[in-house]
Protein backbone atom coordinates (compact mmCIF):
# COMPACT_ATOMS: atom_id res chain seq x y z
CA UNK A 1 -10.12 20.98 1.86
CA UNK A 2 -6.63 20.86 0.10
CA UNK A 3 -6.56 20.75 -3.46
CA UNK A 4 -4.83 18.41 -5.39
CA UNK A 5 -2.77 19.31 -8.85
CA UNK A 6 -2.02 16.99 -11.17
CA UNK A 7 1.01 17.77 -13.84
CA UNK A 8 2.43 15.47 -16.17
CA UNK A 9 6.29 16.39 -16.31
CA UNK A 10 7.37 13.89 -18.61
CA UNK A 11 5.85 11.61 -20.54
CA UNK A 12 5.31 8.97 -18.24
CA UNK A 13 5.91 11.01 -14.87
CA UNK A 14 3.47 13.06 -13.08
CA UNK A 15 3.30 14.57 -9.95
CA UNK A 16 0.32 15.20 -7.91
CA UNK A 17 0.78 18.31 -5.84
CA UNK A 18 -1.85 19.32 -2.96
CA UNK A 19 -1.72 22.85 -1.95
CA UNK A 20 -1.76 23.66 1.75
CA UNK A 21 -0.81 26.01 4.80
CA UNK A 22 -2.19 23.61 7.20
CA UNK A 23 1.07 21.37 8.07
CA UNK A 24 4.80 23.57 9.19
CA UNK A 25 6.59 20.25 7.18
CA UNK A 26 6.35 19.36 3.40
CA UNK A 27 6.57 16.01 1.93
CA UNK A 28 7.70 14.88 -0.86
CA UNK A 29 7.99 11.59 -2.55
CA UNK A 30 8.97 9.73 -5.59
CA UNK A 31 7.81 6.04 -7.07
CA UNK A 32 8.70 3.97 -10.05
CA UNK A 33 5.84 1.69 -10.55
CA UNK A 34 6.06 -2.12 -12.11
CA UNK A 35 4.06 -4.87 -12.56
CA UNK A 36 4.14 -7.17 -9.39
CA UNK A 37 5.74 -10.18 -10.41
CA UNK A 38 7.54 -12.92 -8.27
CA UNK A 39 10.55 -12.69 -10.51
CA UNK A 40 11.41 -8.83 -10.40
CA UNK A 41 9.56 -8.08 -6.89
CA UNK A 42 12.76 -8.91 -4.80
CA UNK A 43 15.27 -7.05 -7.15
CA UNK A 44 12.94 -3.77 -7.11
CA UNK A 45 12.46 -3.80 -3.34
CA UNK A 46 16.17 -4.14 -3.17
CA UNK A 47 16.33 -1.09 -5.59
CA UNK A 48 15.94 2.15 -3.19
CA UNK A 49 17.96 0.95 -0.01
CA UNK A 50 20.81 0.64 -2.45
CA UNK A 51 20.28 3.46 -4.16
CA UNK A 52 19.87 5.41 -0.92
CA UNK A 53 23.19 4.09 0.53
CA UNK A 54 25.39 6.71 -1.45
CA UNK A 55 25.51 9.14 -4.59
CA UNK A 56 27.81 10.05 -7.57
CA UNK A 57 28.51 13.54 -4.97
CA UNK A 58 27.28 12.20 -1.99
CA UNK A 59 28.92 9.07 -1.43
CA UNK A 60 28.13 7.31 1.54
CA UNK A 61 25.33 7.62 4.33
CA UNK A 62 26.92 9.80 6.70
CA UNK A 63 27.49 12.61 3.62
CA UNK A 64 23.84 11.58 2.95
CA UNK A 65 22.93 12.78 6.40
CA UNK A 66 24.68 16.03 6.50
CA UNK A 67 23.15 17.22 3.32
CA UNK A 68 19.91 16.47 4.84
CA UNK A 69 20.72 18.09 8.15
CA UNK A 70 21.51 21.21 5.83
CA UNK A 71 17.70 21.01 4.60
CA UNK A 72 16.51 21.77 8.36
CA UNK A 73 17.30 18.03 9.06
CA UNK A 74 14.74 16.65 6.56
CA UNK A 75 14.36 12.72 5.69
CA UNK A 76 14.56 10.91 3.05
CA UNK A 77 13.51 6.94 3.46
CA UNK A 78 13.57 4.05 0.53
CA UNK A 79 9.91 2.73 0.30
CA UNK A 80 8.33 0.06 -1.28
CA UNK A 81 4.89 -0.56 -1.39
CA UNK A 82 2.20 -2.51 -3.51
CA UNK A 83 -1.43 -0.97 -4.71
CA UNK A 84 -3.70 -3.63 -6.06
CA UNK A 85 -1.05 -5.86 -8.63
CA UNK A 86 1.66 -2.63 -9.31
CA UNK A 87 4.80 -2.45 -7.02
CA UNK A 88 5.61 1.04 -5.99
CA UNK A 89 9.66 1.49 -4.90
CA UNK A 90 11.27 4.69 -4.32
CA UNK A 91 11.58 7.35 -1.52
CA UNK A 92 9.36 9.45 0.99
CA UNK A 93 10.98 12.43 2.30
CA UNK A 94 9.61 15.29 4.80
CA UNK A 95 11.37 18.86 5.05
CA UNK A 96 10.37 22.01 6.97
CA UNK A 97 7.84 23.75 4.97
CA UNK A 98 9.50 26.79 3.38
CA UNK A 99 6.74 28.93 5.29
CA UNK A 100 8.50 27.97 7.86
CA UNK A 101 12.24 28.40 7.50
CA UNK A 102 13.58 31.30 9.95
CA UNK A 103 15.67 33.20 6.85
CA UNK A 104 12.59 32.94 4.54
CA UNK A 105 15.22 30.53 2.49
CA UNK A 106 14.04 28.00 0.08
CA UNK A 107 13.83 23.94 0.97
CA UNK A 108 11.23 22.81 -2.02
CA UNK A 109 14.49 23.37 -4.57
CA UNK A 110 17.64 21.46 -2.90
CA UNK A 111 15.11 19.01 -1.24
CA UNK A 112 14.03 17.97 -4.80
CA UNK A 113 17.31 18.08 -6.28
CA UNK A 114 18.69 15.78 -3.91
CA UNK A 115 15.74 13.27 -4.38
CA UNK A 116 17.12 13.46 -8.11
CA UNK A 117 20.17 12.78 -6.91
CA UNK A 118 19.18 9.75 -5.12
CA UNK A 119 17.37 8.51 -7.89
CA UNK A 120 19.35 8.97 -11.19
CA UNK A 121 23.20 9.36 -9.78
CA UNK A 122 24.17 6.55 -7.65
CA UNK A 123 27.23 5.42 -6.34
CA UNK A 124 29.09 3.06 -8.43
CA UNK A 125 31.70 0.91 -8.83
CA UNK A 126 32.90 -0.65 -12.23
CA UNK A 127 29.81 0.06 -13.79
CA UNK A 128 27.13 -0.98 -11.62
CA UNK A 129 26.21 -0.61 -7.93
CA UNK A 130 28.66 -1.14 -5.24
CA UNK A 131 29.27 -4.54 -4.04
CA UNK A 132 29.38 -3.68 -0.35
CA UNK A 133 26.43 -1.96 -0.55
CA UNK A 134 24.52 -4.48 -2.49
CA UNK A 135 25.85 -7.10 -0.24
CA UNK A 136 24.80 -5.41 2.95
CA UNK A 137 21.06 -3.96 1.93
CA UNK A 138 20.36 -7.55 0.25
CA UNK A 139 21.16 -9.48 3.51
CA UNK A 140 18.77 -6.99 5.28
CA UNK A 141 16.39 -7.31 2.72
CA UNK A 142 16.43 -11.16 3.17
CA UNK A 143 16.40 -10.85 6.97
CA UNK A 144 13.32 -8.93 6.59
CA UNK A 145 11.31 -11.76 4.49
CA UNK A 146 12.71 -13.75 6.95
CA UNK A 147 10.88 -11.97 9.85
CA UNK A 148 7.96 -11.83 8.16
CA UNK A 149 7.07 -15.06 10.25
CA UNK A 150 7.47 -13.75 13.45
CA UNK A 151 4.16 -12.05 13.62
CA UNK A 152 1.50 -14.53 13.01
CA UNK A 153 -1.67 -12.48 12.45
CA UNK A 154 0.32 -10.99 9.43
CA UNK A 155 1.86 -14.02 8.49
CA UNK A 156 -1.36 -15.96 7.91
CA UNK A 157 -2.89 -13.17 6.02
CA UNK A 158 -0.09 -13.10 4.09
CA UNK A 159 -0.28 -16.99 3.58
CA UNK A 160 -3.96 -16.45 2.53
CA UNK A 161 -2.78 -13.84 -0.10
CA UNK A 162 -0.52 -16.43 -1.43
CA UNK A 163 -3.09 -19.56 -1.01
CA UNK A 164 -5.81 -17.58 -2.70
CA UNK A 165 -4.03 -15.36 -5.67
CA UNK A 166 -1.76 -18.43 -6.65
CA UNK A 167 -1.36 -17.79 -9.93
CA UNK A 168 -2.12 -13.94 -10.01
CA UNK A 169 0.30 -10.69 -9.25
CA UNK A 170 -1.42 -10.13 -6.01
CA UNK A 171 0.12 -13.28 -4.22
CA UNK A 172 3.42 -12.23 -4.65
CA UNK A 173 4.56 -10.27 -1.43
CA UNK A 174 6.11 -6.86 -2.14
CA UNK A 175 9.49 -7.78 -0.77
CA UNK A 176 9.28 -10.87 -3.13
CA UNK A 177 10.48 -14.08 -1.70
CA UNK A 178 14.18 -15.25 0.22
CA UNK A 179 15.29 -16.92 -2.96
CA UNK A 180 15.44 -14.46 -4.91
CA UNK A 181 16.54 -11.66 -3.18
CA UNK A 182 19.47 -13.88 -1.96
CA UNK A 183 20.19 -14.47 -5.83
CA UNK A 184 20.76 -10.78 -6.55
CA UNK A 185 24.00 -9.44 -8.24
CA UNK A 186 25.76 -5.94 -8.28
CA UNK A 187 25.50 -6.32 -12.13
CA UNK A 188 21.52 -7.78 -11.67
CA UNK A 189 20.42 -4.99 -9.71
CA UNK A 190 21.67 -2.16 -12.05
CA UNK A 191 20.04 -4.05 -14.92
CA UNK A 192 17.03 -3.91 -12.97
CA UNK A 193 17.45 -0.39 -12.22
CA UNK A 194 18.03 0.38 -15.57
CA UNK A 195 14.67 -1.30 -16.46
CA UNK A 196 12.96 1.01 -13.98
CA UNK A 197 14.59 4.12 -15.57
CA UNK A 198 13.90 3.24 -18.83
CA UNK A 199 10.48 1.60 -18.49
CA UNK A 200 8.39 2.54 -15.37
CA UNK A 201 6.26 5.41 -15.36
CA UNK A 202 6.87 7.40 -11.85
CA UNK A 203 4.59 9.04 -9.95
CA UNK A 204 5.94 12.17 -7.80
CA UNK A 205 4.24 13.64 -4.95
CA UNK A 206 4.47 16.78 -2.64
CA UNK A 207 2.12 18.00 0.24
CA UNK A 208 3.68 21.67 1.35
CA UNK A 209 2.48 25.57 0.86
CA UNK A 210 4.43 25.67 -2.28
CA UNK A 211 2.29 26.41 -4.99
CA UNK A 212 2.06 23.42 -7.97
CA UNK A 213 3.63 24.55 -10.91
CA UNK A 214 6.64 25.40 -8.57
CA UNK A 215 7.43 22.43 -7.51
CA UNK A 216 6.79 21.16 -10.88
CA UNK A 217 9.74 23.51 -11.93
CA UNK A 218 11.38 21.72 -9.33
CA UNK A 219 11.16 18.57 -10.07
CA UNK A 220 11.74 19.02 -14.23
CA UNK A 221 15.32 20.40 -13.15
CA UNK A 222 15.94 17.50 -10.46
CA UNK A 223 14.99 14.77 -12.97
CA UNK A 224 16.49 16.21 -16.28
CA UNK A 225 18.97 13.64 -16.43
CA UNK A 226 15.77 11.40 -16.21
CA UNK A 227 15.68 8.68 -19.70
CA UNK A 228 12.98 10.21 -22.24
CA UNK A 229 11.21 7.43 -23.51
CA UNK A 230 8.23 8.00 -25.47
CA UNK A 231 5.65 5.68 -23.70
CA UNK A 232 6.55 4.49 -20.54
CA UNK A 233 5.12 0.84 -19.68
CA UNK A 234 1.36 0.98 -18.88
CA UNK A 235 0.15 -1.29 -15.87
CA UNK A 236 -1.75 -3.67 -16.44
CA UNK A 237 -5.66 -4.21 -14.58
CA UNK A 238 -5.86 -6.03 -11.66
CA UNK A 239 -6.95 -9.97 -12.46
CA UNK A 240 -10.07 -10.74 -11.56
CA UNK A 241 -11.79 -14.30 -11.08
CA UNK A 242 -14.47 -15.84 -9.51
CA UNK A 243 -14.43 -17.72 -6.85
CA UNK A 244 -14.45 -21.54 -6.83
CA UNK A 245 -17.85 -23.56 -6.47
CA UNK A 246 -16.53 -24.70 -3.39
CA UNK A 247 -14.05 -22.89 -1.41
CA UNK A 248 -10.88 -23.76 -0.83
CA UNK A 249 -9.26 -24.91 2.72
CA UNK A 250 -5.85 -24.69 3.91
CA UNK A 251 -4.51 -25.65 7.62
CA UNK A 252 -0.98 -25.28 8.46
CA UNK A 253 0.65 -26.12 11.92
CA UNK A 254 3.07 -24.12 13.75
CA UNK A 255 4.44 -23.81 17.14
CA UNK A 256 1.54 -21.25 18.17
CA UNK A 257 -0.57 -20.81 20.96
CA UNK A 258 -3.44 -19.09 19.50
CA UNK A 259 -5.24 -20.16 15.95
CA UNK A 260 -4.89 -17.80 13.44
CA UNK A 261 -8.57 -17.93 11.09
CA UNK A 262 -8.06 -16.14 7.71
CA UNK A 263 -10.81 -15.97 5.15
CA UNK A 264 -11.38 -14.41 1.51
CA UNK A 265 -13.71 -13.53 -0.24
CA UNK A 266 -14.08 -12.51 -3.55
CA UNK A 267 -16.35 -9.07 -4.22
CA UNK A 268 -16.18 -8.19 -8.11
CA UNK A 269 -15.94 -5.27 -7.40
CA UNK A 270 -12.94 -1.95 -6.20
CA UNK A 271 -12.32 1.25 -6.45
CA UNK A 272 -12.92 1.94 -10.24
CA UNK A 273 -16.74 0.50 -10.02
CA UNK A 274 -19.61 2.37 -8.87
CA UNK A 275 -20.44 0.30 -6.20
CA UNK A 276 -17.79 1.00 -4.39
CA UNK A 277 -19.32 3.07 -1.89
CA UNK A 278 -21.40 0.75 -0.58
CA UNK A 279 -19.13 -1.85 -0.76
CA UNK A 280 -17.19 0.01 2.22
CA UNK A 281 -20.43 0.67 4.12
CA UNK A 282 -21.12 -3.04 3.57
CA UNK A 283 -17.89 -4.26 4.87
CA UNK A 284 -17.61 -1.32 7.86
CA UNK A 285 -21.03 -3.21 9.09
CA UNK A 286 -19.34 -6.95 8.85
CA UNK A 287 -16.23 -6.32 10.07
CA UNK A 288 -14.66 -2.94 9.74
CA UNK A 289 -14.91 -1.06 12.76
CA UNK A 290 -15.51 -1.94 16.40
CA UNK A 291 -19.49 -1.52 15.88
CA UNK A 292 -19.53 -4.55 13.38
CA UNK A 293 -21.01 -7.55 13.10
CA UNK A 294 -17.81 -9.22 13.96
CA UNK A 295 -16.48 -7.34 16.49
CA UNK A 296 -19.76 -7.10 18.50
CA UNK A 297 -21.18 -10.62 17.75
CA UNK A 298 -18.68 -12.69 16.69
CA UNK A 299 -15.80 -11.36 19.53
CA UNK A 300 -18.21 -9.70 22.25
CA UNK A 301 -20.88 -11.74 22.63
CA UNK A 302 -20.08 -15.18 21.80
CA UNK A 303 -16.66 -14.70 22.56
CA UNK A 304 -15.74 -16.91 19.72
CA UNK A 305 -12.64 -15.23 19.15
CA UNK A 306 -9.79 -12.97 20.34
CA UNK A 307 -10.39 -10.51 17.31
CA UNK A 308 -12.18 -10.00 14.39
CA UNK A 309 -12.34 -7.97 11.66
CA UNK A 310 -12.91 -7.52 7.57
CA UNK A 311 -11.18 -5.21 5.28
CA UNK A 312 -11.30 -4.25 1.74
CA UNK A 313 -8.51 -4.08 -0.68
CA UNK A 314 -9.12 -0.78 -2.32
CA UNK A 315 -7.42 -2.23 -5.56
CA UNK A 316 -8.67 -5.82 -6.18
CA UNK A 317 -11.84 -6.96 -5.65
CA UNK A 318 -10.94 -9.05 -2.42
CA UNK A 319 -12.43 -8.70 1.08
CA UNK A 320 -10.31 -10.63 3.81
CA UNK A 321 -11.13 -11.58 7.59
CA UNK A 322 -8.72 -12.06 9.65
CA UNK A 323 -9.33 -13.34 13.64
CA UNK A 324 -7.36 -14.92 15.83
CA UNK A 325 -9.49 -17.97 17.95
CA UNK A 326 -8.75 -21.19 19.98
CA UNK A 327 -7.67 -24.08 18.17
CA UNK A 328 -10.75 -26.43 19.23
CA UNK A 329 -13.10 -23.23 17.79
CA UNK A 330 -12.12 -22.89 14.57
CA UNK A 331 -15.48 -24.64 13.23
CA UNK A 332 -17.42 -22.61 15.58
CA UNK A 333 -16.17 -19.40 14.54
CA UNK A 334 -16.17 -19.87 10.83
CA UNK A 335 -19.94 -20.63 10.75
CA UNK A 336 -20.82 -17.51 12.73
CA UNK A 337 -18.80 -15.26 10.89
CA UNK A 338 -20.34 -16.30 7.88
CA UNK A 339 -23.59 -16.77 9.36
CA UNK A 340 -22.74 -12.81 10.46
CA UNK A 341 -22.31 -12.40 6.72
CA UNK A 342 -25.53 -13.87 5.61
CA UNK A 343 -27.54 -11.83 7.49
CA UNK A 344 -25.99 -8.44 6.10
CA UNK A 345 -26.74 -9.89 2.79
CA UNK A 346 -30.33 -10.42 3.47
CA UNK A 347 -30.40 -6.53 5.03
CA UNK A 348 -31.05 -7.94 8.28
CA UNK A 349 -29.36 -4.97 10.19
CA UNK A 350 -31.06 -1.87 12.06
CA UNK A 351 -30.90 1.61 10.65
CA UNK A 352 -28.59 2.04 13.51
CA UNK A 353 -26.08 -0.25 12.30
CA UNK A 354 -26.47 1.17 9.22
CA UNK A 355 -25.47 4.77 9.91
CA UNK A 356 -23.43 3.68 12.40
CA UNK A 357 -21.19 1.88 9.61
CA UNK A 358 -22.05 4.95 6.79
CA UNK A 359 -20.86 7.70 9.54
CA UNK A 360 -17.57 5.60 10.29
CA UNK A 361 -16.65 5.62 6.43
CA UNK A 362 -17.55 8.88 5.87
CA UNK A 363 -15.10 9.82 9.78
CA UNK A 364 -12.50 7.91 8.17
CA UNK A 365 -12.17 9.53 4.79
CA UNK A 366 -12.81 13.58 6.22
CA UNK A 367 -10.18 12.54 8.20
CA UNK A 368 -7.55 12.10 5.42
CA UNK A 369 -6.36 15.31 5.09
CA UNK A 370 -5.61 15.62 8.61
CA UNK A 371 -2.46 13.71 8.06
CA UNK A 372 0.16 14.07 5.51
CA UNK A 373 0.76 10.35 5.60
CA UNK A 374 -2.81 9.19 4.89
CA UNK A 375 -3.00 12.35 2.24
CA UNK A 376 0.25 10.87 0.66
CA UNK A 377 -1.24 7.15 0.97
CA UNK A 378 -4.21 8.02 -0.67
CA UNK A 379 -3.16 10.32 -3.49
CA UNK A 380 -0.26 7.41 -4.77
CA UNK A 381 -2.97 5.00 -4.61
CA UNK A 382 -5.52 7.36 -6.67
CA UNK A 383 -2.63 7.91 -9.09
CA UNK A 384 -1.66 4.11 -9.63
CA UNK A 385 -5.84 3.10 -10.40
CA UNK A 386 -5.82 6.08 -12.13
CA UNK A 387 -8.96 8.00 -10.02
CA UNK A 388 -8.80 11.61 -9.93
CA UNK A 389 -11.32 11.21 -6.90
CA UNK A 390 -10.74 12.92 -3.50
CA UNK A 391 -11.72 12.16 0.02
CA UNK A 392 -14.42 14.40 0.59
CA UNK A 393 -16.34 13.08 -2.95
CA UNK A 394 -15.97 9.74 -2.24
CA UNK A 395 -16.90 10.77 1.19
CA UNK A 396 -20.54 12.28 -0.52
CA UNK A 397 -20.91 9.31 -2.32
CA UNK A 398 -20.97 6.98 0.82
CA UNK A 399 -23.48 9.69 2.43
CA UNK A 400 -25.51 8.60 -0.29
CA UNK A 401 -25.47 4.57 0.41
CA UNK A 402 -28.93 3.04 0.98
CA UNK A 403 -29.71 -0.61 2.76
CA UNK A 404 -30.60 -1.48 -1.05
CA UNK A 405 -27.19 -0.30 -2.29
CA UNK A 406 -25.40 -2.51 0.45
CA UNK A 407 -27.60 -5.42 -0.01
CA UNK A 408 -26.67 -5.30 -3.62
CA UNK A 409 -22.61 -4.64 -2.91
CA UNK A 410 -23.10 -7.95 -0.91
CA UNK A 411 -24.17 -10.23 -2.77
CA UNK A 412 -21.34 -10.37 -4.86
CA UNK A 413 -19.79 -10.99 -2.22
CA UNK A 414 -18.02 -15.02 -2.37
CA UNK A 415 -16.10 -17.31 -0.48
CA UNK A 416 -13.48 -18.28 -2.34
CA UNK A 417 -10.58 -19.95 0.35
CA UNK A 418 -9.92 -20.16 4.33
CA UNK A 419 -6.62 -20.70 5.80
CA UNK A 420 -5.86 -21.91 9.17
CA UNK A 421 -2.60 -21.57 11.40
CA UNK A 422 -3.02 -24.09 13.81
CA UNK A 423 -1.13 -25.73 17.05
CA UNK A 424 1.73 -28.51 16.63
CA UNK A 425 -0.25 -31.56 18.15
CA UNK A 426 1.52 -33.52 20.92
């Protein structure tokens, strides 16, 4: 199992470094984190495609390319990303491992200095960030809100999001919302930036055969130029409320040929508790793998709907379904899947089911460091809740789940609202 380092560089900026010979690329990433709010969510998103359009030395995309074609034709992509209520915006790069390179030369050094580059010397013009480029990056950034519609099965899960967390970080999408990223400014967005550099702790990341503390070296060069502050901003914990006596409905109608049933529920309960574990063994039997509840009642059996499933969010103590059915079914399929939800609470499942659901948890997370992208997913997500936790001891702890434990992870489980895309009548 690879190793994970964690080094605090600055105050404020770590990087969380996992040894390994097992991949013939490297990774390495970099993410300013800030509260998710609807009125900076737009302007950070915006943030990295700007910044990644040109340098102070590199100026423009095509010099941008050749420098990375010099690194063994590595990338470099703008990301942004939410965990829980904190918005994570920066870049994601892979490079040929330096095991790898046919001279024996060194990539973990330039690649890292030009991820410095990206972040802390832009292009500019008059002071702030060029106007073309801010023009062009904020009408795709609009353009890509705007799409967000055209896939309904993520569209009504985001409505749900938005329906049920009114009021709280996690409704606000992490691209924010058309309004205001069409309201953003050359001179706005380098404010913004300037907020970032000043004010948001970053998390850095690299998955390679390099050893820590020399990529740490790395990276202290690269970001030198970096604003010392001496506490960056601290984020804050993800809200949590309970659920209202009775649950909130929402239908909407659309031009759609196929109902779209969203429901959430409220748990009490992510990563950071105890009862975690069992919490993902709980919702693996509902709805989170095709040997659930859902999928083999619910979608198989009574054919109730096209697809069904449950998941968890790992950083607020949510569990949505999401299943797409016929509009005249709706009623029908609601009941069962909370009927299907009853009955795990009351521990009416085999021993089958059971380690059916524990073993597909426990495949999932051995699995992680099989891929650099899941490793790199799960290690910025450990970093943001601040859990030092790895796969394969969360992994041991879900070995350990009893019927008892899930029984009890359930019950805490609440309805709290159900939104329905529906047909246009007539």
């Amino acid at each position: 199992m690879a190793q994970a380092a964690r080094i605090e560089l600055f105050s404020g900026v770590h990087l969380t470094a996992v040894h390994t010979e097992k991949f013939k690329s490297s990774v390495l990433g970099a993410a300013f984190l800030a509260p998710l709010e609807r009125e900076t969510a737009s302007r950070n998103a915006l943030i990295p495609s700007v910044l990644r359009r040109g340098t102070d030395k590199h100026r423009d995309m095509e010099a941008l390319e050749a420098a990375l074609d010099d690194l063994y034709g590595g990338t470099i992509e703008p990301v942004v990303r939410t965990r829980g209520e904190v918005q994570c915006v920066g870049f994601l790069g892979s490079f040929l491992d330096d095991a790898y390179t046919l001279d024996g030369s060194a990539v973990v050094e330039p690649a890292a200095a030009l991820l410095g580059e990206l972040l802390l010397s832009p292009y500019t013009e008059g002071g702030h960030f060029c106007p073309d480029y801010t023009k062009g990056e904020r009408d795709n950034l609009v353009e890509r809100i705007r799409a967000q519609i055209n896939d309904k099965r993520i569209y009504a899960m985001a409505r749900l999001r938005q329906e049920m967390c009114a009021g709280e970080p996690f409704g606000v999408d992490r691209l924010g919302d058309e309004a205001h990223a069409a309201a953003l400014t050359p001179e706005g967005l380098w404010a913004g930036y300037q907020e970032l550099l000043h004010t948001a702790p970053m998390e850095l990341y690299y998955c390679g055969s390099a050893r820590p503390e020399r990529v740490a070296d790395a990276l202290r060069g690269a970001l030198s130029a970096l604003p010392r502050t001496e506490k960056r901003q601290e984020m804050p914990p993800a809200v949590r409320k309970r659920a209202p006596e009775t649950p909130r409905y929402v239908e909407e109608a659309m031009d759609v040929t196929q109902g779209k049933l969203t429901m959430g529920f409220r748990t009490g309960c992510d990563l950071l508790d105890r009862g975690y574990p069992a919490l993902m063994v709980g919702n693996a039997l509902f709805g989170g793998t095709t040997t659930s509840r859902l999928f083999l009642n619910v979608r198989e059996k009574l054919s109730l709907c096209y697809y069904a499933s449950s998941q968890l969010m790992k950083y607020k103590d949510l569990m949505l379904v999401s299943s797409g059915v016929e509009f005249d079914r709706f009623t029908a399929a609601r009941d069962e899947i909370l009927s299907q939800l009853e009955a795990c609470r009351r521990g009416d499942f085999t021993d089958r089911e059971l380690g059916s659901a524990r073993r597909s948890v426990v495949s999932g997370l051995q699995s992680i460091p099989d891929s650099q992208a899941r490793l790199e997913d799960y290690w910025l997500g450990q970093a943001v809740s601040g859990c030092s936790e790895d796969p394969a001891a969360l992994a041991a702890r879900v070995e350990a789940v009893t019927r008892e434990d899930v029984v009890a992870a359930l019950a805490g489980v609440t309805l709290d609202t159900v939104y329905f895309l529906k047909g246009k009548e007539g």
